[in-house]
Protein backbone atom coordinates (compact mmCIF):
# COMPACT_ATOMS: atom_id res chain seq x y z
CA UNK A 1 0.00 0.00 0.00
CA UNK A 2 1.32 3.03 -0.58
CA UNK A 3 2.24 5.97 1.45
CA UNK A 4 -0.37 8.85 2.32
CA UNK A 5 1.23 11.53 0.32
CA UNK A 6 -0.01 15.31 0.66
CA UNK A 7 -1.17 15.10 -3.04
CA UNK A 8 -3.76 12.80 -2.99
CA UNK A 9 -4.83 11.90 0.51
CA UNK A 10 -4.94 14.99 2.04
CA UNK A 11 -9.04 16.44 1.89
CA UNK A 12 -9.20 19.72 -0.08
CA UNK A 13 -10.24 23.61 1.44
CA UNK A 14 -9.13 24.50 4.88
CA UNK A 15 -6.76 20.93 5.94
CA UNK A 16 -4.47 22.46 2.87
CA UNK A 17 -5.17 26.36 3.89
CA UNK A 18 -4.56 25.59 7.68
CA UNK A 19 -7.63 27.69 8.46
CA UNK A 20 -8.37 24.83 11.24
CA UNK A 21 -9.09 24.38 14.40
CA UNK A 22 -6.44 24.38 17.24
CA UNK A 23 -7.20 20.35 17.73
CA UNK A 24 -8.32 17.41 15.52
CA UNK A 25 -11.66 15.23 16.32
CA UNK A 26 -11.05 11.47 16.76
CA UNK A 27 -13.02 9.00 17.57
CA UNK A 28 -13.11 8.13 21.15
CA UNK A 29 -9.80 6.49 22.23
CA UNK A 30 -10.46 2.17 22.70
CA UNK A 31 -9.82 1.61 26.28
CA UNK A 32 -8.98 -1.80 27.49
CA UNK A 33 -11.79 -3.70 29.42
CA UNK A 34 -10.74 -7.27 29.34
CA UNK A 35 -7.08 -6.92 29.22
CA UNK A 36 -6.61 -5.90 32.58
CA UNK A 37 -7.90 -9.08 33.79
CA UNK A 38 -5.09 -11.32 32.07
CA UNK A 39 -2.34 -11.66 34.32
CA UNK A 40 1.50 -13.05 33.47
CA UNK A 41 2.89 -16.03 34.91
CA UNK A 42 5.51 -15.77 37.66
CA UNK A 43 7.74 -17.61 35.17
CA UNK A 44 9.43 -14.95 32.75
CA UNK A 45 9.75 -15.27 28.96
CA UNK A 46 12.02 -13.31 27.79
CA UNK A 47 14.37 -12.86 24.71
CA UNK A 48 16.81 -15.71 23.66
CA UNK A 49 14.07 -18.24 25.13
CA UNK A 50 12.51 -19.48 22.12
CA UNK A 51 8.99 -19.00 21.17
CA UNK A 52 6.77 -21.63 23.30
CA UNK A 53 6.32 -20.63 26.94
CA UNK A 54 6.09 -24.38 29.20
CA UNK A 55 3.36 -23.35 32.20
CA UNK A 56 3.62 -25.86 35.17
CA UNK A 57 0.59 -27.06 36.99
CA UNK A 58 0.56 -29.58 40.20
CA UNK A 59 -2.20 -31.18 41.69
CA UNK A 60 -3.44 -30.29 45.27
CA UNK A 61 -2.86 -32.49 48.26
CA UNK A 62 -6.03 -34.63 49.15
CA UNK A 63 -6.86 -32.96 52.80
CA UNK A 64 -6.56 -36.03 55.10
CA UNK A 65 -9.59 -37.27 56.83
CA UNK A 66 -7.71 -37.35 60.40
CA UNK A 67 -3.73 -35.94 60.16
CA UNK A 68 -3.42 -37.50 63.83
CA UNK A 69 0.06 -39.01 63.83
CA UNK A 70 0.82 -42.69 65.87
CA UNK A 71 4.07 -43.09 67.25
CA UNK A 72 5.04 -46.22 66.30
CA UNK A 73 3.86 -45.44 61.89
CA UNK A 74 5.83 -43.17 60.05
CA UNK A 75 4.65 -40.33 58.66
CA UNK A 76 2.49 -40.70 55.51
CA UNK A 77 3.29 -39.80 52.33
CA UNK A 78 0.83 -38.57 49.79
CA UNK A 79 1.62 -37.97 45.96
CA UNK A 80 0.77 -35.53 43.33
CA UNK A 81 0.98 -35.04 39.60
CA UNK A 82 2.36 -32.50 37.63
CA UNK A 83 1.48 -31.26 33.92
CA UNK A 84 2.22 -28.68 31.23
CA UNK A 85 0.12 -25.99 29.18
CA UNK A 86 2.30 -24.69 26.19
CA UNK A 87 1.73 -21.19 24.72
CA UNK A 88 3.49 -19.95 21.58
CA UNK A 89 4.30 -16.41 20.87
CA UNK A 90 3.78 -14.50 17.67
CA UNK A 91 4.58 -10.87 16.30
CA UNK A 92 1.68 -8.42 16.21
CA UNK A 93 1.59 -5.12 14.78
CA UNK A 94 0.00 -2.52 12.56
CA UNK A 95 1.56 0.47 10.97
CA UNK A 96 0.97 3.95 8.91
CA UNK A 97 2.84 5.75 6.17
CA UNK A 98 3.40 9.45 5.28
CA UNK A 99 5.67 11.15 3.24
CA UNK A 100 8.60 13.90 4.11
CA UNK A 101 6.30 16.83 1.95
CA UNK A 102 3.16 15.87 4.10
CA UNK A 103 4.81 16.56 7.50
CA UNK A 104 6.08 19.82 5.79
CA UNK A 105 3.23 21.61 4.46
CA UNK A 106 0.36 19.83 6.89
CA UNK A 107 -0.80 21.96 9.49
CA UNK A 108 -0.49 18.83 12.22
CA UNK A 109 2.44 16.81 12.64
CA UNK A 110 1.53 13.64 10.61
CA UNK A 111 3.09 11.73 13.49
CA UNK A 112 1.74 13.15 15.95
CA UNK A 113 -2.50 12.39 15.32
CA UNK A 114 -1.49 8.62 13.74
CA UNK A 115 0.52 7.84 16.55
CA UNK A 116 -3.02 8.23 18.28
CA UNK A 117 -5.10 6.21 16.06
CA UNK A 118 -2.38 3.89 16.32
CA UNK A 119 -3.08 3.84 19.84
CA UNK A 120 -6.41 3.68 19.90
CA UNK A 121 -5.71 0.29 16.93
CA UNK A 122 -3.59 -0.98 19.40
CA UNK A 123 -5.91 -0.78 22.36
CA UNK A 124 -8.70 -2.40 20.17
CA UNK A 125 -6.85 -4.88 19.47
CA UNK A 126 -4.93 -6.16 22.55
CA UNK A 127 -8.55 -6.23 24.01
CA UNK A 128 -9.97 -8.55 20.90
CA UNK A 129 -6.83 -11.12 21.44
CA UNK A 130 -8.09 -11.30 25.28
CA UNK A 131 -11.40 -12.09 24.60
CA UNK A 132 -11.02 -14.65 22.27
CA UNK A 133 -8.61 -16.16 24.98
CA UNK A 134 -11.56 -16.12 27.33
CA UNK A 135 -13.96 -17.70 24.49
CA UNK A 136 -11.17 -20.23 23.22
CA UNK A 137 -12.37 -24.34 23.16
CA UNK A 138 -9.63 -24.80 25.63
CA UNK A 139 -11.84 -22.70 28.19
CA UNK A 140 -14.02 -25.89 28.49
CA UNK A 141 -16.34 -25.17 30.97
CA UNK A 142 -19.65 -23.08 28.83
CA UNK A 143 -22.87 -22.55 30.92
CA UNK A 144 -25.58 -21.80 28.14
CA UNK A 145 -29.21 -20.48 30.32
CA UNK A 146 -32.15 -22.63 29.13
CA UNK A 147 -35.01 -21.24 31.80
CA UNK A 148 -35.21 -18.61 34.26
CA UNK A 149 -33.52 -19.97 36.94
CA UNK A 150 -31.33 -23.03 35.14
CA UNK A 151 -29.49 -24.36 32.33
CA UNK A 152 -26.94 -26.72 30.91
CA UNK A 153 -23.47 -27.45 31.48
CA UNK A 154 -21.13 -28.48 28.38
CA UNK A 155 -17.60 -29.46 29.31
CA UNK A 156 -15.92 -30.32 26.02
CA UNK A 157 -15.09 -26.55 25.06
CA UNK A 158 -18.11 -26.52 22.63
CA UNK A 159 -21.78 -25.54 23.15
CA UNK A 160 -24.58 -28.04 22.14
CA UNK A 161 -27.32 -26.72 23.44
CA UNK A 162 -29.32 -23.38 22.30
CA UNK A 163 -29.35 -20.56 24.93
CA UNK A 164 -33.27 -19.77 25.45
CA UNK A 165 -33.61 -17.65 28.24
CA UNK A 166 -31.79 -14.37 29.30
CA UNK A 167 -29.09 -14.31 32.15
CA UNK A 168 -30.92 -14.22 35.76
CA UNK A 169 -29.93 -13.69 39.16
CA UNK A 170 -30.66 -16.97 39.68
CA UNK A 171 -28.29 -18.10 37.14
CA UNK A 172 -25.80 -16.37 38.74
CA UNK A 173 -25.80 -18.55 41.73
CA UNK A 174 -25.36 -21.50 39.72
CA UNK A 175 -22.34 -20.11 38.15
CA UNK A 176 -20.96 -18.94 41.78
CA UNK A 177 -21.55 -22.50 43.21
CA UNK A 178 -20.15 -24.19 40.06
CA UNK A 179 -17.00 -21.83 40.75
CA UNK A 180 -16.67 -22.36 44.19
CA UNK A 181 -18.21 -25.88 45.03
CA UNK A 182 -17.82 -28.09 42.09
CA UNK A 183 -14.28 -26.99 40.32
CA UNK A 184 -12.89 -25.05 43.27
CA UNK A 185 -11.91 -22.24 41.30
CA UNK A 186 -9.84 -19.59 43.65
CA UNK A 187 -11.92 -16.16 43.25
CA UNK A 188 -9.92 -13.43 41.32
CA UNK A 189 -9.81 -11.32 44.33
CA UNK A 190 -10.68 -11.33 47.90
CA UNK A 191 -14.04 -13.23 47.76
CA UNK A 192 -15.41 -11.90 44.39
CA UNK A 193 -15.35 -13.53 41.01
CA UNK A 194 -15.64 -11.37 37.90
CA UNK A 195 -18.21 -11.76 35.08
CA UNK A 196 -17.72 -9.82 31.31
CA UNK A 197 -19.92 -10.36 28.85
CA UNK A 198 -22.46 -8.01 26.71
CA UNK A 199 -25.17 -5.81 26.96
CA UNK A 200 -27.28 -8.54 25.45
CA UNK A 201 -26.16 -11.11 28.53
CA UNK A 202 -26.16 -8.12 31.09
CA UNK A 203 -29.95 -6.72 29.92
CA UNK A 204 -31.63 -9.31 32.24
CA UNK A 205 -29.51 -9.11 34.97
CA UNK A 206 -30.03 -5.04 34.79
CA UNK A 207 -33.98 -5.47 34.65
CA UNK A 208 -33.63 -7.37 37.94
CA UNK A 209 -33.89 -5.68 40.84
CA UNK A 210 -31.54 -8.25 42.75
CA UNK A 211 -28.66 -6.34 41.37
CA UNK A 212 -26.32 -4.52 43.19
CA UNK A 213 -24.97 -1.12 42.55
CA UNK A 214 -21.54 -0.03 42.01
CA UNK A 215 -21.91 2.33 45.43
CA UNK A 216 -23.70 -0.17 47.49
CA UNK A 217 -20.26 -2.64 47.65
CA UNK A 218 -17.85 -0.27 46.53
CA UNK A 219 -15.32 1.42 49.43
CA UNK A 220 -13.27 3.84 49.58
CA UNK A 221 -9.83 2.92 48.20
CA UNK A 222 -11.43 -0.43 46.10
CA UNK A 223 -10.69 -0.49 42.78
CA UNK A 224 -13.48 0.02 40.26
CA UNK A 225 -13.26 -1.98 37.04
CA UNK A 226 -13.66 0.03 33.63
CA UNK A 227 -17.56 -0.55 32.22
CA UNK A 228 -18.34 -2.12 35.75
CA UNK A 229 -22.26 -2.88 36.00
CA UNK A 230 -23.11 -4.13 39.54
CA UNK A 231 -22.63 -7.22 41.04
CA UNK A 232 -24.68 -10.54 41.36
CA UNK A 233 -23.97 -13.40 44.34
CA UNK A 234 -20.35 -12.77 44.67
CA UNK A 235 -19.92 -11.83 41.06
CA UNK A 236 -18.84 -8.79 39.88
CA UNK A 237 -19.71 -7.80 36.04
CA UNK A 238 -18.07 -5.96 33.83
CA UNK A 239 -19.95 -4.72 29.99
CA UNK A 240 -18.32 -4.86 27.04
CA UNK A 241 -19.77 -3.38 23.81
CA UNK A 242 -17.09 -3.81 20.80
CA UNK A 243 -18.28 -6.72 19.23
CA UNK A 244 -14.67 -7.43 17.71
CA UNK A 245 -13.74 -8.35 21.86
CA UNK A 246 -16.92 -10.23 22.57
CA UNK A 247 -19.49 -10.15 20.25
CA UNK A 248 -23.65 -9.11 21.10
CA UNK A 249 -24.60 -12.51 19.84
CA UNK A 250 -23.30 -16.00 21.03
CA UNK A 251 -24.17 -18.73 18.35
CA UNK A 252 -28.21 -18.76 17.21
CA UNK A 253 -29.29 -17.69 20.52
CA UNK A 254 -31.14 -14.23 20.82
CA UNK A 255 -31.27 -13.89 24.36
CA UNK A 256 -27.15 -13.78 25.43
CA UNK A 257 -23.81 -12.76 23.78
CA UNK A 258 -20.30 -14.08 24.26
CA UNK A 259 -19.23 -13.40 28.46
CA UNK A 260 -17.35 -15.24 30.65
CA UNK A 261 -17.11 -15.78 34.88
CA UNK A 262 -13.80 -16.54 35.92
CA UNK A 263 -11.68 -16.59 39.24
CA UNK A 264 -7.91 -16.08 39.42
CA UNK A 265 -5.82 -17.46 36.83
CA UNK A 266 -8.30 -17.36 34.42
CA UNK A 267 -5.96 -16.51 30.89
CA UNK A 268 -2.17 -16.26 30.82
CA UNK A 269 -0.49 -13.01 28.64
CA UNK A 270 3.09 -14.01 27.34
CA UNK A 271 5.25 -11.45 26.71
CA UNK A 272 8.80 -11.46 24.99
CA UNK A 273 8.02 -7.93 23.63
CA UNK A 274 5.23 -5.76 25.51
CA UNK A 275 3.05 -3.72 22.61
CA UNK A 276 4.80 -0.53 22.11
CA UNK A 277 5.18 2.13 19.41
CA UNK A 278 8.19 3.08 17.06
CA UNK A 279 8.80 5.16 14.29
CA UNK A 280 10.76 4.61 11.29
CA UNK A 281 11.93 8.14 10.21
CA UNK A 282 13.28 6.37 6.38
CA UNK A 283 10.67 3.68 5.71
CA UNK A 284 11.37 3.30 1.76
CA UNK A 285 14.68 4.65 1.74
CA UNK A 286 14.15 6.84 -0.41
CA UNK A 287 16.50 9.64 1.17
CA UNK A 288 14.11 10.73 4.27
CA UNK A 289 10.92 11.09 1.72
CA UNK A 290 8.69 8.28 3.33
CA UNK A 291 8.35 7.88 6.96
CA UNK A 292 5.96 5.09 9.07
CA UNK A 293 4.82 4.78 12.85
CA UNK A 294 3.96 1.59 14.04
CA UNK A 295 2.89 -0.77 16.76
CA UNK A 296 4.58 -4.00 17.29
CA UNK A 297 4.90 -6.36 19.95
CA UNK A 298 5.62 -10.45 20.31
CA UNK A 299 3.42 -11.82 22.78
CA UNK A 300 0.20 -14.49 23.41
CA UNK A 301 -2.69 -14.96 25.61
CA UNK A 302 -3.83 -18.21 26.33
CA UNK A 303 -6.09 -20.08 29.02
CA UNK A 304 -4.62 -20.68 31.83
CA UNK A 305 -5.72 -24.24 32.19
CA UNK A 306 -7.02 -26.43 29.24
CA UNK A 307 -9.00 -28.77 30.93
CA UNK A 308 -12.34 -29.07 33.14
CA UNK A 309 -10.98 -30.37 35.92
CA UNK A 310 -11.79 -29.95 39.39
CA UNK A 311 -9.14 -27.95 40.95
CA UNK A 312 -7.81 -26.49 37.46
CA UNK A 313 -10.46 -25.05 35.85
CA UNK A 314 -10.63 -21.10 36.11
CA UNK A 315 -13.41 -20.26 33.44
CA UNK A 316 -16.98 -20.37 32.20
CA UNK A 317 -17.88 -19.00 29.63
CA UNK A 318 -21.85 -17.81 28.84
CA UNK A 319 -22.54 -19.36 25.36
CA UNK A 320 -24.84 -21.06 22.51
CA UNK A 321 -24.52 -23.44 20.52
């Protein structure tokens, strides 16, 4: 593609005649709502390590019955197992061109106003690669609603059944004591789990009047979650609305979108290279005439945990076949 050049991409009248005004519009900046919630493995990946990223996991210790000791038996010895998740990392990145006589005769600073689209690109994106960690097959775990106060359960990373009835409060505490009682899923912090899904999934919990408000649990010095909703059970929801991160609509279903409840641990973020910007001042070569800005980065997200397991298991995602 070629570069933007000042004589054909630049718009005619007053962006040639800098009779302007002292700031450019753009589009609201994309702010990251499901990236924060990814978190990176004590274990560091860094350059000269190659490109897969080994994640350990060990089974817990069966809690004995009676840890009385006799003095005459030895001390028992219980065993555990230990497995692997792998994660490759790839390159990402997006860039712009513009040439030498654009940055001289523009009234902006070419670099300047695409470094902040490139931003805002950047932002967009990073959040689209978490969510479809969230929503990959190896989150097995999918809770699809079927009635107003239940549903079904698929465990194979793909949903069979049609979703047929909007997300309840009473759903919620089936996800909550799923979490908690039946794969022992740590919460994400304190005693709260977090839920992100749509305004689709997130319309019937909002019509019920079971729903908490972000002041009535909210303290001074807590931490309040970008697009934070209210909180159901011990679950705290979070909306997202670009459809490229999760989208409105989850399979045939016309009552949810894509979302997800998860405790700690939930999807790993691999980085060799965080997402940064750069600037290539000679792009072509061409003696200084064609310059680019960019974002790059080499990095992956990943569930944690690619099984159902009791005791591994960190996600469920909200879902239709």
């Amino acid at each position: 593609m070629p570069a933007m050049s000042w004589g054909f991409d630049s718009p005619t009248g007053t962006f040639r005649n800098h009779a302007l005004s002292n700031r450019l519009l753009f589009q609201s900046v994309g702010r990251t709502k499901v990236l924060p919630f990814t978190q990176v493995p004590d274990q560091g990946l860094g350059t000269h390590q190659g490109e897969t990223f080994n994640m350990f996991r060990v089974t817990s210790l069966a809690v004995p019955t009676d840890a009385a000791l006799n003095e005459s038996i030895r001390i028992p010895i219980d065993r555990t197992t230990m497995g692997t998740r792998s994660i490759t990392v790839t390159e990402h990145g997006r860039g712009v061109e513009y040439t030498n006589l654009n940055e001289q005769l523009s009234a902006y600073a070419p670099a300047s106003y695409l470094q902040k689209l490139l931003i805002q690109q950047m932002e967009f994106s990073l959040d689209r690669s978490a969510g479809r960690a969230f929503q990959h097959t190896d989150a097995r775990i999918i809770f699809i609603p079927t009635s107003a106060t239940g549903g079904t359960f698929d465990t194979d990373g793909t949903p069979s059944t049609l979703a047929s009835a909007e997300l309840t409060f009473a759903h919620c505490g089936v996800l909550a004591d799923y979490l908690a009682g039946d794969i022992h899923c740590p919460p994400w912090q304190s005693d709260y789990y977090m839920g992100i899904t749509t305004r689709r999934t997130l319309r019937g919990l909002k019509n019920d009047n079971l729903l908490q408000s972000v002041h009535l649990y909210l303290r001074e010095g807590d931490f309040f979650y970008r697009g934070e909703v209210g909180m159901t059970e011990n679950i705290r929801w979070v909306q997202v609305d670009v459809a490229t991160t999760l989208d409105n609509s989850a399979g045939a279903s016309t009552t949810v979108g894509e979302g997800m409840v998860f405790g700690d641990e939930a999807v790993a973020r691999i980085e060799v290279e965080a997402p940064h910007l750069r600037a290539n001042p000679n792009y072509a070569n061409d003696f200084g005439r064609t310059h680019a800005v960019a974002w790059y980065g080499i990095y992956a997200f990943a569930p944690w945990y690619d099984v159902s397991v009791d005791g591994f298991a960190r996600i469920i995602r909200i879902s239709s076949s």
